[in-house]
C-alpha atoms as a PDB file:
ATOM      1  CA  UNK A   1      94.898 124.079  34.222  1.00  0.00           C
ATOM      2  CA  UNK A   2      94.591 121.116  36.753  1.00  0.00           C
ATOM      3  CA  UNK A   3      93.702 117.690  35.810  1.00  0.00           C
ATOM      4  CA  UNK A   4      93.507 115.139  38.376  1.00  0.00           C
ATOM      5  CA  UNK A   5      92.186 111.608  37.270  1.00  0.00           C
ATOM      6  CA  UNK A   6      91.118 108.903  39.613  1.00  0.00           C
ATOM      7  CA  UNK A   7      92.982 109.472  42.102  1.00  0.00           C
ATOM      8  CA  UNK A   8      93.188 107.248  45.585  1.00  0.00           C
ATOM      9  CA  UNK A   9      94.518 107.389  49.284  1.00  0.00           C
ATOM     10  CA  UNK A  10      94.384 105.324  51.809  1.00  0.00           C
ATOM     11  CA  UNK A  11      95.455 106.197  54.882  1.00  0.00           C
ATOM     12  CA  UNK A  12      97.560 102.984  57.418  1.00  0.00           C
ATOM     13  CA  UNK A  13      96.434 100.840  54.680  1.00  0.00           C
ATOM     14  CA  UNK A  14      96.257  97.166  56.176  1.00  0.00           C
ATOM     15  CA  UNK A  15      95.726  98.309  60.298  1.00  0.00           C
ATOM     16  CA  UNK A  16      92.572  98.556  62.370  1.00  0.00           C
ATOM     17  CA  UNK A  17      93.417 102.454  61.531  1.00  0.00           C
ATOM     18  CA  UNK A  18      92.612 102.289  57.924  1.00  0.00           C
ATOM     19  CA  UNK A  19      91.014 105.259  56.140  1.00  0.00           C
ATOM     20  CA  UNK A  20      90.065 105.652  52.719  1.00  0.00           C
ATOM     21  CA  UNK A  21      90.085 109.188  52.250  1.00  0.00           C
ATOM     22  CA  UNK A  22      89.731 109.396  48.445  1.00  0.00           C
ATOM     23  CA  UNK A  23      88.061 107.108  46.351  1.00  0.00           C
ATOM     24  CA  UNK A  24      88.751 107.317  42.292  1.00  0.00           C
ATOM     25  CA  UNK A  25      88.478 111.400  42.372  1.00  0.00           C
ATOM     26  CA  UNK A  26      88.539 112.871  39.224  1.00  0.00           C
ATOM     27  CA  UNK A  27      88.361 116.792  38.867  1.00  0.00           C
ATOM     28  CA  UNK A  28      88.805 118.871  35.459  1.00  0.00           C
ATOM     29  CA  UNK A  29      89.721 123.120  36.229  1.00  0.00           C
ATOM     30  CA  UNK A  30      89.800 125.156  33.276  1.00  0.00           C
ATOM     31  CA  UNK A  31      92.255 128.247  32.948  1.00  0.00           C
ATOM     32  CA  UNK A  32      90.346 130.967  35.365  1.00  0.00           C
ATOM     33  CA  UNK A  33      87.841 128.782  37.181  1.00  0.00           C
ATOM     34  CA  UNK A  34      87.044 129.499  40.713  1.00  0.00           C
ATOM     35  CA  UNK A  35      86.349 126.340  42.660  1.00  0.00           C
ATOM     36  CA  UNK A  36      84.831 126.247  45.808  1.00  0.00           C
ATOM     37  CA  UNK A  37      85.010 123.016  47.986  1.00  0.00           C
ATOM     38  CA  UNK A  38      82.650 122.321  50.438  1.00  0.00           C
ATOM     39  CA  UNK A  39      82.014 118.886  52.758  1.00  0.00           C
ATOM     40  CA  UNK A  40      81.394 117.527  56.423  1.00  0.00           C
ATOM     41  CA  UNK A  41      84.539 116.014  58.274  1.00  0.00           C
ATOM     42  CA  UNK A  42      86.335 113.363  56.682  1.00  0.00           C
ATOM     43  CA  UNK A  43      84.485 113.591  52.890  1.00  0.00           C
ATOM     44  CA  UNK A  44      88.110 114.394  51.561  1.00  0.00           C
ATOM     45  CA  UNK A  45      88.455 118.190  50.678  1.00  0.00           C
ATOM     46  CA  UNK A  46      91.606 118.695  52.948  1.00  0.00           C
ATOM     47  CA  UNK A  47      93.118 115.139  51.724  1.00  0.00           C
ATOM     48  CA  UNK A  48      92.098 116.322  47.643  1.00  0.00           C
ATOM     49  CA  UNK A  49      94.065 119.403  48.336  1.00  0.00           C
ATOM     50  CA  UNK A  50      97.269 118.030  49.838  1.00  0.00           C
ATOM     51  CA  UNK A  51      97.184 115.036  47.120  1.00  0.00           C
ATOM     52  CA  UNK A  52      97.509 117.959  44.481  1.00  0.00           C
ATOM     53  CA  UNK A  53      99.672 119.870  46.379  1.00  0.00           C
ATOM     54  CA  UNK A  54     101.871 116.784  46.917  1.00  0.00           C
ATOM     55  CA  UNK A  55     101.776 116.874  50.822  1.00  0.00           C
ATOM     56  CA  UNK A  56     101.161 113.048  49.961  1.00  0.00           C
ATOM     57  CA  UNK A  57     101.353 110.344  46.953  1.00  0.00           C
ATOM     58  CA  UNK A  58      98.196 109.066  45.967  1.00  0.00           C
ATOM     59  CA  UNK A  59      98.144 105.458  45.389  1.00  0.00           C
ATOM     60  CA  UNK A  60      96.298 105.579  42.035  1.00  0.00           C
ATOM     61  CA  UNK A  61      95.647 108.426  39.487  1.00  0.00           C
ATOM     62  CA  UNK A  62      97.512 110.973  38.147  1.00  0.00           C
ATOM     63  CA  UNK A  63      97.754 114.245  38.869  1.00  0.00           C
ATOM     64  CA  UNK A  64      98.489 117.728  35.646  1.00  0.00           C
ATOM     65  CA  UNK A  65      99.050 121.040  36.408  1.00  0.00           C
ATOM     66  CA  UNK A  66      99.181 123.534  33.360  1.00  0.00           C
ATOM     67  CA  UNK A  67      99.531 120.106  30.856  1.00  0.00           C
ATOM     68  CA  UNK A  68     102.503 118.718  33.526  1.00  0.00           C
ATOM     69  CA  UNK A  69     102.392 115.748  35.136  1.00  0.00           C
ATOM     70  CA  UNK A  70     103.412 116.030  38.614  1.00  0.00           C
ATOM     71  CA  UNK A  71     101.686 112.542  39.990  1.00  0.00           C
ATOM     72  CA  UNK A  72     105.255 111.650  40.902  1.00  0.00           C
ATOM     73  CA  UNK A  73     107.037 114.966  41.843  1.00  0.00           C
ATOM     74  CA  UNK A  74     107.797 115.768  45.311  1.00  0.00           C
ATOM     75  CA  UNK A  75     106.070 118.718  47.303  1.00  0.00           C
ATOM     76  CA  UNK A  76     109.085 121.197  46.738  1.00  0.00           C
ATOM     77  CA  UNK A  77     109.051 120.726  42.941  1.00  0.00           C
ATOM     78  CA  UNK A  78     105.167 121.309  42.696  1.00  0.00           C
ATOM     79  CA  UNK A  79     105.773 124.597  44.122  1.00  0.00           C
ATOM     80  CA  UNK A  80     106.832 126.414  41.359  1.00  0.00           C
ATOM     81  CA  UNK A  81     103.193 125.389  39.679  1.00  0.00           C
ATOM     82  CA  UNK A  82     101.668 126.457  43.134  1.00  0.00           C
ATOM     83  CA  UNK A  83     100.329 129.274  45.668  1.00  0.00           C
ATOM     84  CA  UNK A  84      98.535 128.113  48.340  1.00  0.00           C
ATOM     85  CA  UNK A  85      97.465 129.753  51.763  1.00  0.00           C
ATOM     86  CA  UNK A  86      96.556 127.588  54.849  1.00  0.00           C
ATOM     87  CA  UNK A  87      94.376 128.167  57.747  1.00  0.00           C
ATOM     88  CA  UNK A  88      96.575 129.042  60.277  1.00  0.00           C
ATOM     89  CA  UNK A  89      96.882 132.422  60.176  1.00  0.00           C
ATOM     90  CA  UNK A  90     100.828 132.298  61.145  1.00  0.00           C
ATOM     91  CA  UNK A  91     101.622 130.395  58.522  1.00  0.00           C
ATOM     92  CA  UNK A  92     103.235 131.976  54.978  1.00  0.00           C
ATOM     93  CA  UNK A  93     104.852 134.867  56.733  1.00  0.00           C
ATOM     94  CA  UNK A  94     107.867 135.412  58.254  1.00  0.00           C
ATOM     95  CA  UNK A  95     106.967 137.224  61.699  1.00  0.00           C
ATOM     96  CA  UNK A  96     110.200 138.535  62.409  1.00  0.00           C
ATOM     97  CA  UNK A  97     110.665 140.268  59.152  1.00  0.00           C
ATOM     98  CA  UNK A  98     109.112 143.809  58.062  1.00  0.00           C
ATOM     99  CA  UNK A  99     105.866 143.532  55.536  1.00  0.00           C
ATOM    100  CA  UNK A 100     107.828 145.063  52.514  1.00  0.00           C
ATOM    101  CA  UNK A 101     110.655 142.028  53.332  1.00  0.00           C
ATOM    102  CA  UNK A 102     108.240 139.739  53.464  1.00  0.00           C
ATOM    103  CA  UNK A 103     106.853 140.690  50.051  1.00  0.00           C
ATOM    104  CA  UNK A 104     110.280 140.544  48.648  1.00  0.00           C
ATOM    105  CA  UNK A 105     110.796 137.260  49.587  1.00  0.00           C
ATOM    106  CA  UNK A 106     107.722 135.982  47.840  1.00  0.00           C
ATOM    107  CA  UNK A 107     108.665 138.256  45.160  1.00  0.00           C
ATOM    108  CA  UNK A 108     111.822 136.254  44.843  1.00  0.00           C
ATOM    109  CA  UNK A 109     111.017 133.332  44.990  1.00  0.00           C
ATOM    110  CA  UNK A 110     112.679 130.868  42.776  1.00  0.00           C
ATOM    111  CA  UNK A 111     115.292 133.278  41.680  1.00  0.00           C
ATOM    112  CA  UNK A 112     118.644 133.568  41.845  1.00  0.00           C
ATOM    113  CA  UNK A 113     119.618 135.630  45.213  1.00  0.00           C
ATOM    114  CA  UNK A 114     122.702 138.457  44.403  1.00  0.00           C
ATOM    115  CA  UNK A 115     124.136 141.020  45.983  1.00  0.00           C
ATOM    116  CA  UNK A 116     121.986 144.328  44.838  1.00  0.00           C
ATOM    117  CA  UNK A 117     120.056 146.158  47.520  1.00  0.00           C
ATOM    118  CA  UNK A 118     117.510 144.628  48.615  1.00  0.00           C
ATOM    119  CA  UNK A 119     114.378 146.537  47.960  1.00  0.00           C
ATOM    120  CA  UNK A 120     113.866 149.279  45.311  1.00  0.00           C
ATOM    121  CA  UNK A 121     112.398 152.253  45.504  1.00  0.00           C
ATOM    122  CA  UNK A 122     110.273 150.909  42.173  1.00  0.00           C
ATOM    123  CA  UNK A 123     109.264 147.368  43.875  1.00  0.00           C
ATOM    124  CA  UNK A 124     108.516 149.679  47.859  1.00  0.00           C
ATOM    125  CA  UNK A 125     106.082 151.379  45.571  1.00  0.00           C
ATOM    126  CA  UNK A 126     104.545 148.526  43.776  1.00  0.00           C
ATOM    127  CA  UNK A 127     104.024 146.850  47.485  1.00  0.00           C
ATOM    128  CA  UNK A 128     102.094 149.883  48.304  1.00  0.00           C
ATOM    129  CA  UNK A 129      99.832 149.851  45.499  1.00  0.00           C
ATOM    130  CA  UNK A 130      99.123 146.258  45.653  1.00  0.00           C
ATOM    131  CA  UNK A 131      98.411 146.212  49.626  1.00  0.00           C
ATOM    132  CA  UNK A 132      95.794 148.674  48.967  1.00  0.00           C
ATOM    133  CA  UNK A 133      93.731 145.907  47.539  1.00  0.00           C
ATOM    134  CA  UNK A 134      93.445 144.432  50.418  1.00  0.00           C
ATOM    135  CA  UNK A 135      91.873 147.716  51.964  1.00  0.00           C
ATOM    136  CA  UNK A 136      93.312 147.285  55.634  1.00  0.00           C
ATOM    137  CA  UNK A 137      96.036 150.250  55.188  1.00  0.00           C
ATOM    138  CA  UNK A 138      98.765 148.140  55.540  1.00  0.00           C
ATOM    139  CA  UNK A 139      99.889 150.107  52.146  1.00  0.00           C
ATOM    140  CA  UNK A 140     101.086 152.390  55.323  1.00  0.00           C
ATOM    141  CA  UNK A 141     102.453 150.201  57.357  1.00  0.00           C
ATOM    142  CA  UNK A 142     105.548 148.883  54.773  1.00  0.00           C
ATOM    143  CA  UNK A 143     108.453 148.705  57.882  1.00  0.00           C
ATOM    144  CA  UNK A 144     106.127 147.126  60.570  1.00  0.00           C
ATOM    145  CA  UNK A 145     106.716 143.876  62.036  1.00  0.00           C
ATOM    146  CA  UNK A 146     104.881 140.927  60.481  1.00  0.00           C
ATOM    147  CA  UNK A 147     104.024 139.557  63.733  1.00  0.00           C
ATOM    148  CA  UNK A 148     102.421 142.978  64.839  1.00  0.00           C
ATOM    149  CA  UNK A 149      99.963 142.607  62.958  1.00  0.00           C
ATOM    150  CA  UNK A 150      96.352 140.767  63.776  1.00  0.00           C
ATOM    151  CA  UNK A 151      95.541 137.265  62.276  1.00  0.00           C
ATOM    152  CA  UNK A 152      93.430 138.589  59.460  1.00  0.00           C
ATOM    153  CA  UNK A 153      96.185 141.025  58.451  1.00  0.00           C
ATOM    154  CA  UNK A 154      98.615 138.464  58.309  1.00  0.00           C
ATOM    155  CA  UNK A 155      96.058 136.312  56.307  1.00  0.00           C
ATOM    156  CA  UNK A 156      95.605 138.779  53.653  1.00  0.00           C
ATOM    157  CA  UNK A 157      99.409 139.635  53.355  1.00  0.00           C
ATOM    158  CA  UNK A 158      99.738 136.126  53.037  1.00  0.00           C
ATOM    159  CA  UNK A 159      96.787 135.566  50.254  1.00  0.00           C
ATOM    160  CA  UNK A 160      98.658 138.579  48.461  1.00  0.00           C
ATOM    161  CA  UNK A 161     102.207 136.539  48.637  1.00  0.00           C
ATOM    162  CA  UNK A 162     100.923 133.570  47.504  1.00  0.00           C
ATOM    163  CA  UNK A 163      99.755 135.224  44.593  1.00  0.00           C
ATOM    164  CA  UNK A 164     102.665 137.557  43.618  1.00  0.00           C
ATOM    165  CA  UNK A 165     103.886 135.509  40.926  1.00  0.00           C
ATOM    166  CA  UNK A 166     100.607 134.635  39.756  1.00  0.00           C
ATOM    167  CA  UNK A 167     100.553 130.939  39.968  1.00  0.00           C
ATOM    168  CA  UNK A 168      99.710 128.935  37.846  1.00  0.00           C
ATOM    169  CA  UNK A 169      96.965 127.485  40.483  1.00  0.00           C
ATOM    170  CA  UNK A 170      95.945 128.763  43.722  1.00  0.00           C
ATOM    171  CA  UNK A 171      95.186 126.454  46.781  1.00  0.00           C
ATOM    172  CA  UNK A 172      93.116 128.147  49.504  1.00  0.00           C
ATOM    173  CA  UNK A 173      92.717 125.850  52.709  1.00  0.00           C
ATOM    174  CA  UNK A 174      89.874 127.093  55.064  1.00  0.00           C
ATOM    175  CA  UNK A 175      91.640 130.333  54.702  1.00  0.00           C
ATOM    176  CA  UNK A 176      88.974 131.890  56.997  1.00  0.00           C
ATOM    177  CA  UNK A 177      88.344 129.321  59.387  1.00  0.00           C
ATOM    178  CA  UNK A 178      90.363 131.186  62.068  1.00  0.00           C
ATOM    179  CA  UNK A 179      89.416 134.614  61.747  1.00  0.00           C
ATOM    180  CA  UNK A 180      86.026 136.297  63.340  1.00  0.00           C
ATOM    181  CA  UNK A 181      83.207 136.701  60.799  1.00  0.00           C
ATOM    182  CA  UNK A 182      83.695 140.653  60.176  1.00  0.00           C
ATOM    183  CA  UNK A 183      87.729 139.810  59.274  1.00  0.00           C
ATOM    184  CA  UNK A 184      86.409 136.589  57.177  1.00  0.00           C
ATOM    185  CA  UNK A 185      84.606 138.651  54.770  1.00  0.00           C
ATOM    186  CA  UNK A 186      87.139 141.194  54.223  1.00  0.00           C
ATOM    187  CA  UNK A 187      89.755 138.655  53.363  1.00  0.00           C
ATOM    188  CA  UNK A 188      87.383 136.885  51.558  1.00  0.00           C
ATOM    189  CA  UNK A 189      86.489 140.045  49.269  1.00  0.00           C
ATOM    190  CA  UNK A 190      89.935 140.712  49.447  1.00  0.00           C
ATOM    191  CA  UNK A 191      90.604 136.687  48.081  1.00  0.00           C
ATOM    192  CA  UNK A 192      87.563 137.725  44.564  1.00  0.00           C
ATOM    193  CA  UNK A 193      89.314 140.887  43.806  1.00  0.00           C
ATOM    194  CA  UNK A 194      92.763 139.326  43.576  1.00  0.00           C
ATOM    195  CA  UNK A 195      91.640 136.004  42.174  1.00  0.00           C
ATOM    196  CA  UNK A 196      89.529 138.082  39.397  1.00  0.00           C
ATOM    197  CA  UNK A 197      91.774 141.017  38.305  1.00  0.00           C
ATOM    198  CA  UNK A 198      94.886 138.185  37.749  1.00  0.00           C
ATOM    199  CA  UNK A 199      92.093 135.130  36.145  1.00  0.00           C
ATOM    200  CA  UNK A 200      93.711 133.002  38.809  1.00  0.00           C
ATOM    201  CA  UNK A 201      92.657 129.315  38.678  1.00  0.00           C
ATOM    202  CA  UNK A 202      91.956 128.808  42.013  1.00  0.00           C
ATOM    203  CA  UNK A 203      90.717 126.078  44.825  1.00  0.00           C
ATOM    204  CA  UNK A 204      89.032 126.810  47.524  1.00  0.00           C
ATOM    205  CA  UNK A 205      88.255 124.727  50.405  1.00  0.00           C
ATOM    206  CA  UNK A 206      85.201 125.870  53.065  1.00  0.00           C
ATOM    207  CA  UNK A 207      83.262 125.041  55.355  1.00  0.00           C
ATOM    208  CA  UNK A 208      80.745 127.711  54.887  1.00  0.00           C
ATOM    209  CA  UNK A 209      78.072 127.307  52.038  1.00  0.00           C
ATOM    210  CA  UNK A 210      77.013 130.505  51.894  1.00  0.00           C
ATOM    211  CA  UNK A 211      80.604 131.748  50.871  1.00  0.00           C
ATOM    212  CA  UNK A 212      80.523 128.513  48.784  1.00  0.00           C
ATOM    213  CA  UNK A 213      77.805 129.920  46.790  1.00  0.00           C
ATOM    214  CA  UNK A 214      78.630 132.979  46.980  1.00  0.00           C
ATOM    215  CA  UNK A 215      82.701 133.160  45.398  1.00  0.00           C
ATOM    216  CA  UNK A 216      83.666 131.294  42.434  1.00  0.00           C
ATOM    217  CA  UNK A 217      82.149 130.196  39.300  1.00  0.00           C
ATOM    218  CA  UNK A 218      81.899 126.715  40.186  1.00  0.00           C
ATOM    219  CA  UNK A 219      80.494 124.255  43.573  1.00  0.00           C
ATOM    220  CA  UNK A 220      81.858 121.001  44.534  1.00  0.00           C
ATOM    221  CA  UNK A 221      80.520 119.032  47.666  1.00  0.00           C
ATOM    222  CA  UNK A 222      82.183 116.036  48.760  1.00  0.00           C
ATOM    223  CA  UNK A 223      81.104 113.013  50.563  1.00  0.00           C
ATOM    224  CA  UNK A 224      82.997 109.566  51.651  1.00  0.00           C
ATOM    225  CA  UNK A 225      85.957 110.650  49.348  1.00  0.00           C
ATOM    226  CA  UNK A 226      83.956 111.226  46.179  1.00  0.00           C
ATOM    227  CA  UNK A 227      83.154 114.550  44.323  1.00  0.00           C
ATOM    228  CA  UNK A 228      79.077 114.382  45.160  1.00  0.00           C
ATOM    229  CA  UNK A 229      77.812 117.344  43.237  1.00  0.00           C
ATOM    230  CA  UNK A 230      79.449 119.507  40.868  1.00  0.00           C
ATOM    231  CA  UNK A 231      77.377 122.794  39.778  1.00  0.00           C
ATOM    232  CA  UNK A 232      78.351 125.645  37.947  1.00  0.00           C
ATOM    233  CA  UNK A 233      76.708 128.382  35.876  1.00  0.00           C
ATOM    234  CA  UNK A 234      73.466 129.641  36.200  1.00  0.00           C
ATOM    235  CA  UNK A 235      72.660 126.770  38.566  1.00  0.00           C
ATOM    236  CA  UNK A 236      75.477 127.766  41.384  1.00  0.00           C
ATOM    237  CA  UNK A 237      74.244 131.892  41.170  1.00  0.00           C
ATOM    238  CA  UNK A 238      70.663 130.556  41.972  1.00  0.00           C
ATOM    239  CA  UNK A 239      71.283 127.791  44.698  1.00  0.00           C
ATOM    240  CA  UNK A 240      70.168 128.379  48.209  1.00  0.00           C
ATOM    241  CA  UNK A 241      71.867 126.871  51.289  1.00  0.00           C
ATOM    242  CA  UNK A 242      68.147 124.528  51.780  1.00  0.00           C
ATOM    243  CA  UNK A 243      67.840 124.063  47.986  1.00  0.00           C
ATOM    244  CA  UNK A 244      72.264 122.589  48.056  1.00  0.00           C
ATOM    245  CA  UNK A 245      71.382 120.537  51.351  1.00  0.00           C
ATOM    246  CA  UNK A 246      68.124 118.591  49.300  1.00  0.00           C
ATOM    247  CA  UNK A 247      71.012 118.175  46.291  1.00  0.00           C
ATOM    248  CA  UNK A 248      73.140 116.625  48.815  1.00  0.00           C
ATOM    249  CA  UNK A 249      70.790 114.189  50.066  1.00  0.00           C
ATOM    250  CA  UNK A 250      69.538 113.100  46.715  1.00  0.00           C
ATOM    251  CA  UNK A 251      72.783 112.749  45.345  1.00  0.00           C
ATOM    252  CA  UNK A 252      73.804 110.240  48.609  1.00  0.00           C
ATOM    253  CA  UNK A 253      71.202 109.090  49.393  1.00  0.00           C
ATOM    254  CA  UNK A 254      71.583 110.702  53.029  1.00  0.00           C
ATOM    255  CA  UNK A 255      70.186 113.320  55.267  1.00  0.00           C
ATOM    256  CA  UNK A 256      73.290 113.691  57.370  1.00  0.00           C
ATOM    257  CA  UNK A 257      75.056 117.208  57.373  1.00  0.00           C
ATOM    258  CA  UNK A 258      78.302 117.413  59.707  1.00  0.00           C
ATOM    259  CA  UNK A 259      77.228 119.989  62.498  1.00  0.00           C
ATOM    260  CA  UNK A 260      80.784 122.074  61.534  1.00  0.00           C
ATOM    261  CA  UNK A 261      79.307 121.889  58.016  1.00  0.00           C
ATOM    262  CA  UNK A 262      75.445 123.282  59.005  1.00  0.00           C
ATOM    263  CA  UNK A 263      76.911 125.727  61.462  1.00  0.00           C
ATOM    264  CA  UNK A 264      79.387 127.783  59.444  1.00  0.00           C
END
């Protein structure tokens, strides 16, 4: 489902500001994996995202999603291949607008707009059904204001948008980061349940290795812009936090562990 090949980025290439932030990344998802992306600050998990997301060009690689190419296509034409959710909480809702609107919307998207009514009673009650995944009552809640609700709500509603049309891959950016530890895990349960009743293929950057080990089917840990250690299986289920640190360092060669890294 996503095939990205060597890829490169350099950031202010040819200034006493040059960064490389990716160095020849390759990364192979199959249809229904669950990726989790973990790494201190600056190994490249925000910059692999927004490469496949096309935030950016990359100056070497390519890029597939579902068998097409998009290397070259601009962020707005990747979209249709792509649901992602960031970490700011007020992000991927419309504030202003009523939940059940702002479901619409993402319902919507990419069609044609006409001049029917606007919500159903059929779609008002698939809304409420699917809302009840999330298991914060919003299900009851259709006609309130977006921007009523708390940053985990909206984080959740969002999660649920993103995946309305079942994309073809998800992109999950420190979805949690913001929220307070008790919200964290329920949008986090909220994030398996969705990803595993649709077989979403799904990215998911964190900075917490517990819920690295935890979610998905599959670990990646980053370091200088390269994909460090890649474990799936039996291997991931079994891994400790201590017993993915020692990995970490044989694989680099380093004892180093970014302190936002260690303390999430």
């Amino acid at each position: 489902m996503l095939d990205v090949k060597n890829i490169c980025k350099t950031f202010n290439p040819g200034t006493v500001n040059e960064k490389t932030a990716l160095r020849g990344v390759s990364l192979h998802l199959d249809d229904g994996d669950f990726v989790t992306v973990i790494g201190g600050n600056g190994a490249g998990k925000s910059t692999l995202l927004n490469a496949v997301a096309g935030v950016w060009p990359v100056d070497a690689g390519s890029i597939s999603i579902g068998g097409t190419d998009v290397t070259h296509l601009p962020e707005h034409k990747r979209a249709k291949h792509i649901g992602r959710v960031f970490q700011d909480p007020m992000m991927g809702t419309a504030a202003t607008m009523q939940i059940e609107e702002n479901m619409a919307l993402a319902a919507r998207r990419g069609r044609r707009r006409t001049l029917r009514a606007g919500i159903t009673k059929d779609e008002r009650d698939h809304y409420r059904e699917l809302l009840k995944i999330l298991d914060l009552g919003l299900e009851d809640r259709l006609t309130s204001k977006v921007g009523l609700l708390s940053g985990g709500q909206r984080q959740a509603l969002t999660l649920l948008m993103a995946t309305l049309q079942k994309p073809q891959l998800l992109l999950l950016d420190e979805h949690t980061a913001a929220l307070d530890p008790k919200t964290a895990a329920k949008v986090l349960d909220a994030t398996e349940r969705i990803v595993q009743k649709d077989r979403l293929t799904t990215l998911m950057i964190t900075h917490n290795m517990k819920d690295a080990i935890v979610h998905g089917n599959r670990l990646i840990m980053m370091y200088e812009g390269n994909v460090a250690l890649d474990i799936s299986g039996e291997d991931k289920k079994k891994l400790t936090v201590e017993q993915l640190l020692a990995k970490f360092g044989q694989a680099t060669g380093s004892d180093e562990a970014d302190d936002k890294l260690l303390l999430g």
